[in-house]
Protein backbone atom coordinates (compact mmCIF):
# COMPACT_ATOMS: atom_id res chain seq x y z
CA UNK A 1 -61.18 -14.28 40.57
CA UNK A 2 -63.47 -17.45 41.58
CA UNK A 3 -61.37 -19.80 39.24
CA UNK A 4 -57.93 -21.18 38.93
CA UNK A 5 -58.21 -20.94 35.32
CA UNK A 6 -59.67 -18.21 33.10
CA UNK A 7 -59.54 -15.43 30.33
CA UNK A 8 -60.07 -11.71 30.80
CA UNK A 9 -59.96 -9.66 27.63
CA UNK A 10 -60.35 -6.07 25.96
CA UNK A 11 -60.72 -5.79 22.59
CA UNK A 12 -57.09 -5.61 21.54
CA UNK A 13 -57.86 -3.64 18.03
CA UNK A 14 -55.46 -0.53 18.21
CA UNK A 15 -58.69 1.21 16.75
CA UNK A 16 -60.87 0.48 19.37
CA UNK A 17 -60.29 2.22 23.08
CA UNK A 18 -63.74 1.77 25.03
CA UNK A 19 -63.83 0.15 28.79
CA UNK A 20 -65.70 -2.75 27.87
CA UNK A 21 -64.16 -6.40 29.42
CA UNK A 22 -65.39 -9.44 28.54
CA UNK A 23 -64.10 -12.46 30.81
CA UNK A 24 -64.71 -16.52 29.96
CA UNK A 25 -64.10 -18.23 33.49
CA UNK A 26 -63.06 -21.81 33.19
CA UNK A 27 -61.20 -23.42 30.50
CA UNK A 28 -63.97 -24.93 29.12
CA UNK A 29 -67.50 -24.09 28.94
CA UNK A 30 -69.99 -21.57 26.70
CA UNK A 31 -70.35 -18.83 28.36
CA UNK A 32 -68.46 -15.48 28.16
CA UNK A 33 -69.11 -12.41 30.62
CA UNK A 34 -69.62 -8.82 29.64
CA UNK A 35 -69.08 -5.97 31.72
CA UNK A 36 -69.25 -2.26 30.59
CA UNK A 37 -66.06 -0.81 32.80
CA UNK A 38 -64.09 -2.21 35.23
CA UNK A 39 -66.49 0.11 38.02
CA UNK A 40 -69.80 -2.74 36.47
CA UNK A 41 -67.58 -6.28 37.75
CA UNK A 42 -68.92 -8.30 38.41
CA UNK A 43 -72.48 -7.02 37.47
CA UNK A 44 -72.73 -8.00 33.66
CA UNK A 45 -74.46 -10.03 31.16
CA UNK A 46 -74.01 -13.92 30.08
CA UNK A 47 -73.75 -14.31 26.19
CA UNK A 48 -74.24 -17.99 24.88
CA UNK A 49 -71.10 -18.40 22.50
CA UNK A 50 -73.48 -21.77 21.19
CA UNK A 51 -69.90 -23.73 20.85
CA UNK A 52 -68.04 -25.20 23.61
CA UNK A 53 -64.58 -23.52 23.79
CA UNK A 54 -61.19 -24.84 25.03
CA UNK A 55 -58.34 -23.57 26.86
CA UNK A 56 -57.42 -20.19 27.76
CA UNK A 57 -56.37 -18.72 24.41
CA UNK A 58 -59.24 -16.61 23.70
CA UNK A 59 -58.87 -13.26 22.65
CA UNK A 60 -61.38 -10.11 21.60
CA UNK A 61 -60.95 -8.52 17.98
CA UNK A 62 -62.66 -6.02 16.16
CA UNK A 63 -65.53 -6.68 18.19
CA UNK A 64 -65.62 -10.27 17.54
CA UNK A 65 -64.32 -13.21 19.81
CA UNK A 66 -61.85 -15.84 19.26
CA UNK A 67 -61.67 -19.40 20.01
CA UNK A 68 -61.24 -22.96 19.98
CA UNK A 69 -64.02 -25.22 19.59
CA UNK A 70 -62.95 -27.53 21.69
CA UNK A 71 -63.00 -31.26 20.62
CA UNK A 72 -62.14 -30.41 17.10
CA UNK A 73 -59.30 -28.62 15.21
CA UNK A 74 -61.58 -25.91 14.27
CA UNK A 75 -61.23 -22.28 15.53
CA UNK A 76 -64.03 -20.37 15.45
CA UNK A 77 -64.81 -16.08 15.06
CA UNK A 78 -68.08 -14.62 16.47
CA UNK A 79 -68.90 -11.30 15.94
CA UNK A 80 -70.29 -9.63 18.98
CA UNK A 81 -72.94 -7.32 17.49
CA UNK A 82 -74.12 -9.55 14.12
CA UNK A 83 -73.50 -12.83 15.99
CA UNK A 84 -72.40 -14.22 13.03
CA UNK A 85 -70.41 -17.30 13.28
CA UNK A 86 -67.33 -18.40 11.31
CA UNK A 87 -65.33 -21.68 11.80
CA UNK A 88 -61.65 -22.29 10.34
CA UNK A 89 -60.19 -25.75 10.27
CA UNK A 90 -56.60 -25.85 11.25
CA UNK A 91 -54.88 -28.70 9.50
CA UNK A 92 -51.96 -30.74 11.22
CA UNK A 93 -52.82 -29.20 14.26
CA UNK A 94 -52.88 -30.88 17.66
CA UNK A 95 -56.50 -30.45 18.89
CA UNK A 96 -57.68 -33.38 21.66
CA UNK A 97 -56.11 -36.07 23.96
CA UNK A 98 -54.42 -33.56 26.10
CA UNK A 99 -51.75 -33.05 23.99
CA UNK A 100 -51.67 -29.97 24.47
CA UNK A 101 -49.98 -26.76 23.37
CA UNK A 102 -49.67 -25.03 26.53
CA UNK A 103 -50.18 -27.87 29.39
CA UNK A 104 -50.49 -25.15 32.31
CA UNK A 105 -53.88 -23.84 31.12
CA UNK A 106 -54.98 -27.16 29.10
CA UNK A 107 -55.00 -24.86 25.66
CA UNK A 108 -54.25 -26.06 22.27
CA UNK A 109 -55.21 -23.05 20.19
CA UNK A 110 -53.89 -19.75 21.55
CA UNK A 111 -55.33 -16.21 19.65
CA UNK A 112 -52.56 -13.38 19.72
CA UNK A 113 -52.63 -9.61 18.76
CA UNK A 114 -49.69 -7.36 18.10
CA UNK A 115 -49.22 -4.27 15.92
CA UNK A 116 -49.23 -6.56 13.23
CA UNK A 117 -52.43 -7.88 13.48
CA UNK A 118 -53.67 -11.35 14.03
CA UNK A 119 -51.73 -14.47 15.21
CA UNK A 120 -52.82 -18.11 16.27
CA UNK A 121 -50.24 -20.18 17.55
CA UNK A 122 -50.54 -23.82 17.85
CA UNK A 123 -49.27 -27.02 18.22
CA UNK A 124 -47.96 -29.17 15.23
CA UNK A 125 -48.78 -32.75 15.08
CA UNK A 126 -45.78 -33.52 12.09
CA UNK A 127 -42.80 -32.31 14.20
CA UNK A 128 -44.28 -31.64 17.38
CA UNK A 129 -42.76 -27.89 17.57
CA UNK A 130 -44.53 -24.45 18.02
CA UNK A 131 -46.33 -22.71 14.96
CA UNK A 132 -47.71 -19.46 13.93
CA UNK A 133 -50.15 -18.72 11.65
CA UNK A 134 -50.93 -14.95 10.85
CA UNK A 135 -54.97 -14.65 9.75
CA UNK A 136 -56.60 -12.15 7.76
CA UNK A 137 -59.05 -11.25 10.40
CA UNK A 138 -61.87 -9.94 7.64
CA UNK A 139 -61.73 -13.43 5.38
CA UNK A 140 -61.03 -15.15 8.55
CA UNK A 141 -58.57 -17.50 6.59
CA UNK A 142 -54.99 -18.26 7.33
CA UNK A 143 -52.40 -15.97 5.07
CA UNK A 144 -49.09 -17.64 6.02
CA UNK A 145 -47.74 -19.91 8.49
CA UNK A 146 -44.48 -19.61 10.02
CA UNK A 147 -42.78 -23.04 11.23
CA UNK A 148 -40.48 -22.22 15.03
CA UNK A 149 -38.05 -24.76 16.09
CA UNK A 150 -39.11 -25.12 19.56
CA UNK A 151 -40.51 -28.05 21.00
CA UNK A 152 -44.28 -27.85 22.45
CA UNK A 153 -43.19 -29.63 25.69
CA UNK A 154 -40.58 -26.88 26.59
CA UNK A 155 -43.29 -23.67 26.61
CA UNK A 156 -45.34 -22.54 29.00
CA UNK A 157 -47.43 -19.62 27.58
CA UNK A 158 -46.53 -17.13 24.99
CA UNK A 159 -47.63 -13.74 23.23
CA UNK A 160 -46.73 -12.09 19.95
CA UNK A 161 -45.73 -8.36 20.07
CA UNK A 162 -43.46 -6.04 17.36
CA UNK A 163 -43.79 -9.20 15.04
CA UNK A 164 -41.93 -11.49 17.55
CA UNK A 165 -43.26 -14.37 19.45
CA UNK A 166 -41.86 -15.04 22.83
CA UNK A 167 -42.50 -18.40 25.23
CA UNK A 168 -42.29 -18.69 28.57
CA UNK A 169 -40.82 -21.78 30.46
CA UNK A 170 -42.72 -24.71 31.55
CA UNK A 171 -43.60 -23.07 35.07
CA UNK A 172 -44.58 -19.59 32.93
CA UNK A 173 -41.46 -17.71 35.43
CA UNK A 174 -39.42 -16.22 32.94
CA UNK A 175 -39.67 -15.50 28.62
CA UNK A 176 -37.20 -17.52 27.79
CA UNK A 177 -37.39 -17.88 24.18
CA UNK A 178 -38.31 -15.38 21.62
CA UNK A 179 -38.48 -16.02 17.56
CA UNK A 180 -38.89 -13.53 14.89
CA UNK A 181 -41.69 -14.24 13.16
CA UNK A 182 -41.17 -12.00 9.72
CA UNK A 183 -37.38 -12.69 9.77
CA UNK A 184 -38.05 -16.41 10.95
CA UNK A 185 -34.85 -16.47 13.22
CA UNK A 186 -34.59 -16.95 16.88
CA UNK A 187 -33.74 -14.05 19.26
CA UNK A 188 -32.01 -14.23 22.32
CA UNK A 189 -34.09 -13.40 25.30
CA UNK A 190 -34.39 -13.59 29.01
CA UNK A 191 -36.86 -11.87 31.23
CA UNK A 192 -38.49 -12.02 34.91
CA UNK A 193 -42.27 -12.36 34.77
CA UNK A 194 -43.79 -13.88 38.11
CA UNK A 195 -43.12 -16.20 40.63
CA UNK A 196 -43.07 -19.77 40.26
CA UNK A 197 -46.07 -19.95 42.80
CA UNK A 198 -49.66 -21.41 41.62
CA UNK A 199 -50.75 -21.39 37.85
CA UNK A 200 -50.79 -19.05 34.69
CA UNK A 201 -53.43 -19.74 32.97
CA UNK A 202 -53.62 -16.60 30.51
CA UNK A 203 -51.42 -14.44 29.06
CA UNK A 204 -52.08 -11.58 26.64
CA UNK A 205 -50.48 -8.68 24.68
CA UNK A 206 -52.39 -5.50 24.15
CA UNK A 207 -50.48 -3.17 21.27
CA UNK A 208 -52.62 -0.60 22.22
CA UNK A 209 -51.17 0.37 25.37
CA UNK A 210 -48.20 -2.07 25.19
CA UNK A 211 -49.51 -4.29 28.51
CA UNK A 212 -49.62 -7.82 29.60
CA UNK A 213 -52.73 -9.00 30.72
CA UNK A 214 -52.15 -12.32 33.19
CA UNK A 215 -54.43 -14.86 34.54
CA UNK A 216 -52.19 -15.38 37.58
CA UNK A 217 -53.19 -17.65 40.46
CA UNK A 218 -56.64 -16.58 40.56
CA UNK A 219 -55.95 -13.14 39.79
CA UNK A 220 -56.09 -10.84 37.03
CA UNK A 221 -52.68 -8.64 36.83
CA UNK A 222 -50.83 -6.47 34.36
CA UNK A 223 -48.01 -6.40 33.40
CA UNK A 224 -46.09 -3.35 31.46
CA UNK A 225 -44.00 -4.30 28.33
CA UNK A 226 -40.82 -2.39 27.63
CA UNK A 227 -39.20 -2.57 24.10
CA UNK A 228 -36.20 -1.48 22.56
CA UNK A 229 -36.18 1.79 20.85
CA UNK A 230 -36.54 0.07 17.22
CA UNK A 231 -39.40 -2.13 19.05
CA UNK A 232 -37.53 -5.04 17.83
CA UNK A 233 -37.41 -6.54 20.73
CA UNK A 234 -38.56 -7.05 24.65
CA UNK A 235 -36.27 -5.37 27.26
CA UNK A 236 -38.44 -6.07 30.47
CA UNK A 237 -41.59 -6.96 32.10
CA UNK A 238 -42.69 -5.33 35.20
CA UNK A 239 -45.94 -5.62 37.62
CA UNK A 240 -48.02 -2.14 37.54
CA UNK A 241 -50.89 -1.89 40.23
């Protein structure tokens, strides 16, 4: 890739299985990139997303995209096809002033996907720890939100898979913290996931096909996810070319 920082996405509905990628290249801007398969990058076509977005917590849904408007606590939903636009205010959130959630790729709102559905993690500005709000993608509304003990300054990235949200360290080289997010316990976790060289800037669950997509020093790898038999939790991460 062109850019130190940067999102590269499928849509991560289980329903859904076309080759479509859609790619926003900076972690801020207006702009998101479509490409039809892998075989049409980088020939594709610019789509205005008319709101300035922030960070590199984007993700693709149901054929809509998700994101933070960036300068505000709002998160926003745009459908692809109706172009439609929805905005949800996040209260006690931490939105602006670089206080970020995840410092490495300057985000504050971070989408996730597992077989559950729909997760945004944030930042809260009470207790300064790690929350997780599960959305009802068709209302676009918040249905519960699920208060971790971890402190924002100790995580580096995370993802949300088999209902369990797991946080890399502050260099994004190992998951090193994973909390259960229907049982709302911690689980005990460590896992390899890349060197400590150059910067994360993305990272992304797909249920579909159990893989971790990674904005990794300028490149775009993936990473295969291996669960316990129960899929209660992650046993390992490994590089697939």
């Amino acid at each position: 890739m062109e850019t130190t920082f940067g999102v590269w996405m499928q849509d991560a509905a289980e329903r859904l299985n076309d080759n479509h990628i859609w790619m926003a290249g900076h972690f801020s801007g207006r702009v998101l990139q479509e490409y039809k398969s892998i075989a049409s990058f980088p020939n594709g076509r610019s789509i205005d997303m008319r709101k300035f977005y922030q960070g590199c917590g984007h993700i693709i849904y149901n054929g809509s995209v998700y994101y933070h408007n960036a300068g505000t606590s709002k998160v926003v939903k745009d459908n692809l096809k109706t172009r439609r636009l929805q905005t949800l205010a996040i209260e006690d959130a931490l939105y602006h002033n670089r206080t970020y959630l995840f410092h490495n790729s300057k985000t504050y709102f971070k989408f996730a996907v597992d077989e559950n559905g729909l997760w945004l993690i944030y930042a809260s500005a009470i207790s300064g720890t790690v929350m997780v709000a599960k959305l009802n993608h068709k209302r676009f509304s918040v249905s519960s939100v699920v208060s971790t003990p971890y402190p924002v300054p100790n995580a580096g990235n995370a993802f949300v898979a088999c209902g369990v949200l797991y946080l890399t360290d502050t260099k994004d080289t190992k998951v090193t913290h994973a909390f259960d997010l229907m049982k709302e316990k911690p689980l005990n976790v460590s896992l390899d996931l890349r060197s400590a060289n150059g910067i994360m800037a993305m990272l992304s669950y797909y249920p579909e096909n159990q893989l971790l997509y990674m904005w990794d020093n300028s490149y775009v790898k993936i990473c295969q996810a291996y669960f316990t038999l129960d899929q209660k939790s992650l046993v390992k991460c490994c590089g697939r070319k």
